[in-house]
Protein backbone atom coordinates (compact mmCIF):
# COMPACT_ATOMS: atom_id res chain seq x y z
CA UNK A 1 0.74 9.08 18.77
CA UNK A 2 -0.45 8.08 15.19
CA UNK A 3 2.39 8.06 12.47
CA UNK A 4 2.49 10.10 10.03
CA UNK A 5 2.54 10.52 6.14
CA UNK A 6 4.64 13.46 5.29
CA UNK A 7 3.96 15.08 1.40
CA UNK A 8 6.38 17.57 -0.35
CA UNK A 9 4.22 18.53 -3.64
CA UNK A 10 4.93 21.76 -4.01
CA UNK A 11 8.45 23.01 -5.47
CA UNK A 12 10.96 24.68 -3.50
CA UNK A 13 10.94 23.29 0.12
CA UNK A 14 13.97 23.00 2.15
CA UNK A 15 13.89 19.90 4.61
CA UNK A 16 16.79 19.60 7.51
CA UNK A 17 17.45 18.11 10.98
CA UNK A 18 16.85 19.67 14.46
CA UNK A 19 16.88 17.84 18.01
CA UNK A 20 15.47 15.00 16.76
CA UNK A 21 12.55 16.68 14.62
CA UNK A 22 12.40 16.90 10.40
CA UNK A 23 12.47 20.88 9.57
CA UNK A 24 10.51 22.00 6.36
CA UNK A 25 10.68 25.03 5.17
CA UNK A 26 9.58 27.03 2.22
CA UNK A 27 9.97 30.95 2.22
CA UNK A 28 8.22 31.96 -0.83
CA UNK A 29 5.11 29.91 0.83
CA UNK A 30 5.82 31.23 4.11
CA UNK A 31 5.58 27.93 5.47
CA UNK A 32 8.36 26.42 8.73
CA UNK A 33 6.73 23.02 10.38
CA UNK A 34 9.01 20.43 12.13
CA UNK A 35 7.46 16.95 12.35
CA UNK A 36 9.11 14.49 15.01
CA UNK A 37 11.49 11.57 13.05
CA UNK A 38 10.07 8.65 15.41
CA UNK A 39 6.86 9.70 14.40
CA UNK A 40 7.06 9.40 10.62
CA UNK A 41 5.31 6.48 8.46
CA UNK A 42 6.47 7.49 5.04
CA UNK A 43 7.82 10.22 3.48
CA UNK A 44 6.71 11.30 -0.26
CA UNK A 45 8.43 13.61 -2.42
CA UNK A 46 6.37 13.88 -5.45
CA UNK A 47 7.67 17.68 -6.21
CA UNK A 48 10.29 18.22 -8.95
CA UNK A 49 12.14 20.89 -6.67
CA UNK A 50 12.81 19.71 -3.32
CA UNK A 51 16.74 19.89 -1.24
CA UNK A 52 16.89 16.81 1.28
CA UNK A 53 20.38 15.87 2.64
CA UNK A 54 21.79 12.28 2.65
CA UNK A 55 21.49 12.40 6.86
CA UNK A 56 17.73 13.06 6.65
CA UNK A 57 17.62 9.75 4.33
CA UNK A 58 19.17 7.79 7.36
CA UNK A 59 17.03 9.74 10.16
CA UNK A 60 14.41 8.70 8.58
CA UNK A 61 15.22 5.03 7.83
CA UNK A 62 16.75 4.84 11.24
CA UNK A 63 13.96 5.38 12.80
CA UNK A 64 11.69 2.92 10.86
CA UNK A 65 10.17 5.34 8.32
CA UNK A 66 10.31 4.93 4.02
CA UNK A 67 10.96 7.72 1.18
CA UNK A 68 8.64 7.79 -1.29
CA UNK A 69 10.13 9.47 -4.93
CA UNK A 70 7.48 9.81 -7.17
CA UNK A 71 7.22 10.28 -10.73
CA UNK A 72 4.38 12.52 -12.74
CA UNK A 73 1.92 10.20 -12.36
CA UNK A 74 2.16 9.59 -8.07
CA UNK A 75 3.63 6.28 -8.76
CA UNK A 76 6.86 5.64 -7.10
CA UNK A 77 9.68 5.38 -8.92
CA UNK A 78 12.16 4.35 -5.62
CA UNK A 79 11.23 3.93 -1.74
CA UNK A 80 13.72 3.79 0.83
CA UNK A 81 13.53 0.83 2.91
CA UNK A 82 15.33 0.59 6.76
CA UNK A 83 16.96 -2.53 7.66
CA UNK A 84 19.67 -1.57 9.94
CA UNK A 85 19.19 -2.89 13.69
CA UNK A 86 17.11 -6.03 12.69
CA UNK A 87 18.99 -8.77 14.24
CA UNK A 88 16.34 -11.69 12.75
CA UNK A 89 16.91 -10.47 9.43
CA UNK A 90 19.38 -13.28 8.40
CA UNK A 91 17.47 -16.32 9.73
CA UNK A 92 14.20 -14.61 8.22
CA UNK A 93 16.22 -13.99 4.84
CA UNK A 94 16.99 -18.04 4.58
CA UNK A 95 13.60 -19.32 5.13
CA UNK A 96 12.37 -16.41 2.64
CA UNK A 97 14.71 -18.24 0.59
CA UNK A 98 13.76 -21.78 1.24
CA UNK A 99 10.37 -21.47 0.67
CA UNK A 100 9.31 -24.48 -1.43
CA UNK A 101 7.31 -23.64 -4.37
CA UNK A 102 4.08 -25.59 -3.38
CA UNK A 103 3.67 -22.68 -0.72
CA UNK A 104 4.41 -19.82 -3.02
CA UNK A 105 1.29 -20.92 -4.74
CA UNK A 106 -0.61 -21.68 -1.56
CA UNK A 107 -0.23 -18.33 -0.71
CA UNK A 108 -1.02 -16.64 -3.50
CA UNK A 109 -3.93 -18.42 -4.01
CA UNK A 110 -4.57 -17.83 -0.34
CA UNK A 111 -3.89 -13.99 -0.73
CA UNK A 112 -6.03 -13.77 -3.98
CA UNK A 113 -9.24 -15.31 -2.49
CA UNK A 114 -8.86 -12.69 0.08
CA UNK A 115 -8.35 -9.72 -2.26
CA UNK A 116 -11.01 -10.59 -4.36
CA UNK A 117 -13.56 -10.90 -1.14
CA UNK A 118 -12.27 -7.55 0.11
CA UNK A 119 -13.31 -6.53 -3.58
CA UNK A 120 -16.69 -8.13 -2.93
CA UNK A 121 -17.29 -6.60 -0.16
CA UNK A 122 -15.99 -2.73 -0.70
CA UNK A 123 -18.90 -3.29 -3.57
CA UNK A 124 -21.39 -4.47 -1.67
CA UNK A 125 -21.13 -1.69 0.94
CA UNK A 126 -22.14 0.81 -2.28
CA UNK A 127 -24.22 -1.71 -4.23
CA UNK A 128 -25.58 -4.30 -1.62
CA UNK A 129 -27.95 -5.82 -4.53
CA UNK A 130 -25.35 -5.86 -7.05
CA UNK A 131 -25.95 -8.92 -9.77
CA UNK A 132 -22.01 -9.32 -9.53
CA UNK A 133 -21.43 -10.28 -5.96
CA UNK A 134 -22.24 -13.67 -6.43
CA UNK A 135 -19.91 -14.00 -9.47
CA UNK A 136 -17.09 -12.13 -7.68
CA UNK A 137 -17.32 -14.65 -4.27
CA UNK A 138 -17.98 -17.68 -6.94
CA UNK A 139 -14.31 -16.66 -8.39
CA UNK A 140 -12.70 -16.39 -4.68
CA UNK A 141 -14.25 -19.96 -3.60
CA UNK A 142 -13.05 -21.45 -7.10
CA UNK A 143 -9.61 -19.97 -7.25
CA UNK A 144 -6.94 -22.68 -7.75
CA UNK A 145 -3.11 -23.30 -6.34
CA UNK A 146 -1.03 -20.55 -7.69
CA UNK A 147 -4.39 -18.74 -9.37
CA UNK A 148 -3.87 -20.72 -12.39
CA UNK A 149 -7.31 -19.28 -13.92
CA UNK A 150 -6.35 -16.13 -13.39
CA UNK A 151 -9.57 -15.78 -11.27
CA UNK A 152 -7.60 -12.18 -10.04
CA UNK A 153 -7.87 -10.88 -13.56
CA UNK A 154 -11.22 -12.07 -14.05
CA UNK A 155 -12.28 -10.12 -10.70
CA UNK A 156 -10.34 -7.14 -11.21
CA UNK A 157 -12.64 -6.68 -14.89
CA UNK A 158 -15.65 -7.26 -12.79
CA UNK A 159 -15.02 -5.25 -9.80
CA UNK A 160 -13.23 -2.19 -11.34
CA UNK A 161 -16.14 -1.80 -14.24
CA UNK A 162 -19.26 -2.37 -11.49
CA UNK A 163 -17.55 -0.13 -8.91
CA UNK A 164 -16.79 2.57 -11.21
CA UNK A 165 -19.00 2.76 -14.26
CA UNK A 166 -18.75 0.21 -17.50
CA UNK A 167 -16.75 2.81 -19.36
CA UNK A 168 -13.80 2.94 -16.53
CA UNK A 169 -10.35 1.07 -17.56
CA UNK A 170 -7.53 0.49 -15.22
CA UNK A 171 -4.76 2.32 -16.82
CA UNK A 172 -2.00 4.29 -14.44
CA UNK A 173 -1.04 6.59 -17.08
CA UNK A 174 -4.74 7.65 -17.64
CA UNK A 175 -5.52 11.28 -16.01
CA UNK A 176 -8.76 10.68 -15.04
CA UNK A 177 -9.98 8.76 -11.60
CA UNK A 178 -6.71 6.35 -12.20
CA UNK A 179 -5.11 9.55 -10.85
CA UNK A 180 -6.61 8.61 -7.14
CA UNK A 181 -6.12 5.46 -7.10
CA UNK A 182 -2.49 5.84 -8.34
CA UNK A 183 -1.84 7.91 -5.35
CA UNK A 184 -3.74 6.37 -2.99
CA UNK A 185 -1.98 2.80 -3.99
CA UNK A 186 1.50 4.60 -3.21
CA UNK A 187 0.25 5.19 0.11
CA UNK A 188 -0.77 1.49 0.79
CA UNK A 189 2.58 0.46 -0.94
CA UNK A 190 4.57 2.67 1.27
CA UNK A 191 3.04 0.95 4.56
CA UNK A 192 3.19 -2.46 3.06
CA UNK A 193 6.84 -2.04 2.03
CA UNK A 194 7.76 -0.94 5.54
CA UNK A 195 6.08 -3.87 7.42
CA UNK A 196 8.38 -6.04 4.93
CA UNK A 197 11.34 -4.45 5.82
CA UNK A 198 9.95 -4.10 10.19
CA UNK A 199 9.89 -7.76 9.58
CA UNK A 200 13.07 -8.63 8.65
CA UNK A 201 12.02 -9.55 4.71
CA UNK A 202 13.64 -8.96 1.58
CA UNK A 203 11.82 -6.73 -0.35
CA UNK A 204 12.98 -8.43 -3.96
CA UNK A 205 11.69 -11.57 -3.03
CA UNK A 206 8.30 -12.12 -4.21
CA UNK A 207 5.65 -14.89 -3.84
CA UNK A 208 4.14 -14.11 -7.44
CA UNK A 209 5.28 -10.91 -9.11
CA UNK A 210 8.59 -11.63 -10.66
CA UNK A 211 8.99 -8.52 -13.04
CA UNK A 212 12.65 -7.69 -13.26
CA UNK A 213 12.25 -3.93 -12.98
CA UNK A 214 10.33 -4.38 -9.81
CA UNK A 215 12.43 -3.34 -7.00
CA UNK A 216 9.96 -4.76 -4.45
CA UNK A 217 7.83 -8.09 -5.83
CA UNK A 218 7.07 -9.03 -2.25
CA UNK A 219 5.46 -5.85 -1.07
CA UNK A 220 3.56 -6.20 -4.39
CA UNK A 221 2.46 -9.55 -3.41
CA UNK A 222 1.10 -8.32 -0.14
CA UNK A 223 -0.50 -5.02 -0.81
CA UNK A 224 -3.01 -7.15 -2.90
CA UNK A 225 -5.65 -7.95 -0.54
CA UNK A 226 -5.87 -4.36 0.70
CA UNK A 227 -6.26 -2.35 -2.38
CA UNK A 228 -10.03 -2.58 -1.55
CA UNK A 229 -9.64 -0.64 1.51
CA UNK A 230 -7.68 2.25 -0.89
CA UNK A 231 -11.01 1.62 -3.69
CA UNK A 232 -13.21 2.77 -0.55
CA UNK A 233 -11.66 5.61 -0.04
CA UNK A 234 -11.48 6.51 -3.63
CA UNK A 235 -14.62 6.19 -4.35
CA UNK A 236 -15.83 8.41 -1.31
CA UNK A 237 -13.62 11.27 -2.73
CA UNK A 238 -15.36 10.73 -6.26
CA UNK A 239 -18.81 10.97 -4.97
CA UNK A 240 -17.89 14.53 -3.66
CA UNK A 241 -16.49 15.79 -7.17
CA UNK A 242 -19.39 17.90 -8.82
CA UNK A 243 -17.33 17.48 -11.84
CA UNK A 244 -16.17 13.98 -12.47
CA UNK A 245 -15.61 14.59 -15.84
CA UNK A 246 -12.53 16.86 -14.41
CA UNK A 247 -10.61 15.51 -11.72
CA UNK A 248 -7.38 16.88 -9.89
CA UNK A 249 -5.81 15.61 -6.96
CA UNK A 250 -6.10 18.43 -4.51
CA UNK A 251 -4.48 18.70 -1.14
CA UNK A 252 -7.81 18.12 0.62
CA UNK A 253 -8.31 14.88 -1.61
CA UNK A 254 -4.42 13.56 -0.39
CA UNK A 255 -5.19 14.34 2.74
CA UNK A 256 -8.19 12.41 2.57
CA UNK A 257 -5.90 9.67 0.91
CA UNK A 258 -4.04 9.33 3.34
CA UNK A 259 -6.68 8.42 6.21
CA UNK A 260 -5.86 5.34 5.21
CA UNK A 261 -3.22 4.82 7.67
CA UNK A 262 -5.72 4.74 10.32
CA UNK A 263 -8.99 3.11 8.33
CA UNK A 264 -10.13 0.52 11.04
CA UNK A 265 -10.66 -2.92 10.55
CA UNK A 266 -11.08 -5.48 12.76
CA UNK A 267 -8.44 -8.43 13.86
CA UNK A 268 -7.84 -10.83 16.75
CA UNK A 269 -6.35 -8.01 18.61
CA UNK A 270 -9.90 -5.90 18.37
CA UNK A 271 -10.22 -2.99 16.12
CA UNK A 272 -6.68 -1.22 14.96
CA UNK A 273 -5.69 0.49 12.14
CA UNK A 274 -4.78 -0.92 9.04
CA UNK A 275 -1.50 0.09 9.38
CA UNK A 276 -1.21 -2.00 12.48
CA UNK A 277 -2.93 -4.63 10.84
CA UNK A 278 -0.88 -4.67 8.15
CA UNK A 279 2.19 -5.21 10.41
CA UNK A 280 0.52 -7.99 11.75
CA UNK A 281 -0.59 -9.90 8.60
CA UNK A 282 3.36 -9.44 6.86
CA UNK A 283 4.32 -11.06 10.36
CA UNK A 284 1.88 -14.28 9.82
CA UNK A 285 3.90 -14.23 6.33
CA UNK A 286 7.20 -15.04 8.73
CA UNK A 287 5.09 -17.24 10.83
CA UNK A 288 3.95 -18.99 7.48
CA UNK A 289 8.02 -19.28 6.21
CA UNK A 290 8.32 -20.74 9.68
CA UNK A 291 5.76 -23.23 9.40
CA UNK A 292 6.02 -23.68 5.61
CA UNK A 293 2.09 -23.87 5.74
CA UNK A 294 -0.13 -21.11 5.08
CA UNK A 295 -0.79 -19.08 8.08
CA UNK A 296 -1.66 -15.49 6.71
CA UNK A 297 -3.80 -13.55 9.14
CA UNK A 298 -6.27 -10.89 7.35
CA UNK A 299 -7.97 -7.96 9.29
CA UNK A 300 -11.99 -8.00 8.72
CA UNK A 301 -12.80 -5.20 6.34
């Protein structure tokens, strides 16, 4: 059975416990659906108005799922992470901890050169004759330890501005496309950040980000090379709109969104989902702690 990515956007739902299953409710809406608690990827609440107990929060984390609490914008302002039951998260935690700083920049640079392919490629797949592939693979072969060109920035003005129009700025405040891809990024983050913690990692422990107010540096780290995947989809809802000038994110369009969970790609293990594969490449993260050599293991997408 696929997982699932649960959404409370509406005000006044009611969530409780039964045999095992999450209960939501909402009378004025007319609406009672229970969704089994082994079965649950993520959980967002991006609704103002909704009553959730302090024994759902541990169902859920108990049984491997994350809370999502969103703010205006769809960005998440606190996740829920489960750790109880891991019994390799202390040995895991120490050579998180030990991890000598030539690596940290190995692996960034290693994880950059891969986002900024994935970039490539998503672009390509729209625009196979685009005059900016070559510059975009030029910046992954050329990146140095640590990304000490900032050959991410460089690719991220590129990529964004060929993909979606000269005139389009990153900006997660902005209410205009930024809205998708703010949404669809708390998604990714949600299935990143529980592969950290399914892995016995600390969360606050990053490779690169280092931002004090960031909770969750690592997961930030490692959602990186698949924010292509969430660009795809994006983009696909876009070229529906007949009004781009006008965009809302409808349930249809988070529903859409959150595909993602099962986009294929293609690994050693044959074709899975990218949440599967996304497992599997925070685990060559442990395997590269083990080693202390880079051994990060991407999915083909």
């Amino acid at each position: 059975m696929e997982k699932q990515i649960i959404e409370i956007s509406n005000d006044g739902f009611y969530l409780s416990l039964f045999r095992g299953f999450l209960v939501i409710e909402n009378d004025s809406l007319n609406i009672k659906q229970n969704a089994p608690l082994d079965n649950i990827l993520s959980l967002v609440l991006s609704a103002n108005n909704v009553i959730i107990s302090k024994n759902i929060v541990n169902a859920i984390c108990e049984n491997g799922g994350v809370i999502i609490f969103c703010d205006k914008c769809y960005l998440p302002s606190a996740i829920t992470l489960p750790y109880t039951g891991h019994w390799l998260i202390a040995p895991r935690i120490k050579q998180q901890i030990d991890c000598s700083l030539p690596l940290q920049k190995n692996l960034w640079k290693n994880i950059v050169q891969h986002k900024i392919l994935n970039q490539a490629n998503v672009l390509e797949h729209f625009f196979p004759e685009h005059q900016n592939l070559e510059r975009l693979r030029w910046l992954a072969k050329e990146t140095l330890s640590n990304d000490a060109r900032n050959h991410e920035g460089q690719a991220a003005s590129i990529y964004f501005k060929s993909l979606f129009g000269k005139k389009f700025v990153r900006d997660r405040l902005s209410d205009d496309l930024n809205i998708l891809l703010n949404y669809s990024y708390t998604i990714l983050r949600a299935i990143v950040a529980r592969a950290v913690a399914g892995n016995g990692l600390l969360p606050y422990l990053g490779i690169k980000h280092c931002n004090k107010t960031n909770p969750m540096p690592l997961v930030d780290d490692l959602i990186e090379p698949f924010r292509a995947v969430a660009d795809k989809i994006v983009y696909d809802e876009v070229n529906k709109l007949i009004n781009i000038d006008h965009i809302e994110l409808t349930p249809e369009i988070k529903r859409n969104i959150t595909k993602i969970i099962t986009y294929p790609v293609q690994t050693e293990k044959g074709c899975v989902s990218l949440n599967d594969a996304i497992y599997d490449f925070v685990a060559s993260l442990v395997v590269s702690y083990e080693m202390k050599t880079v051994a990060l293991r991407y999915p083909e997408i």
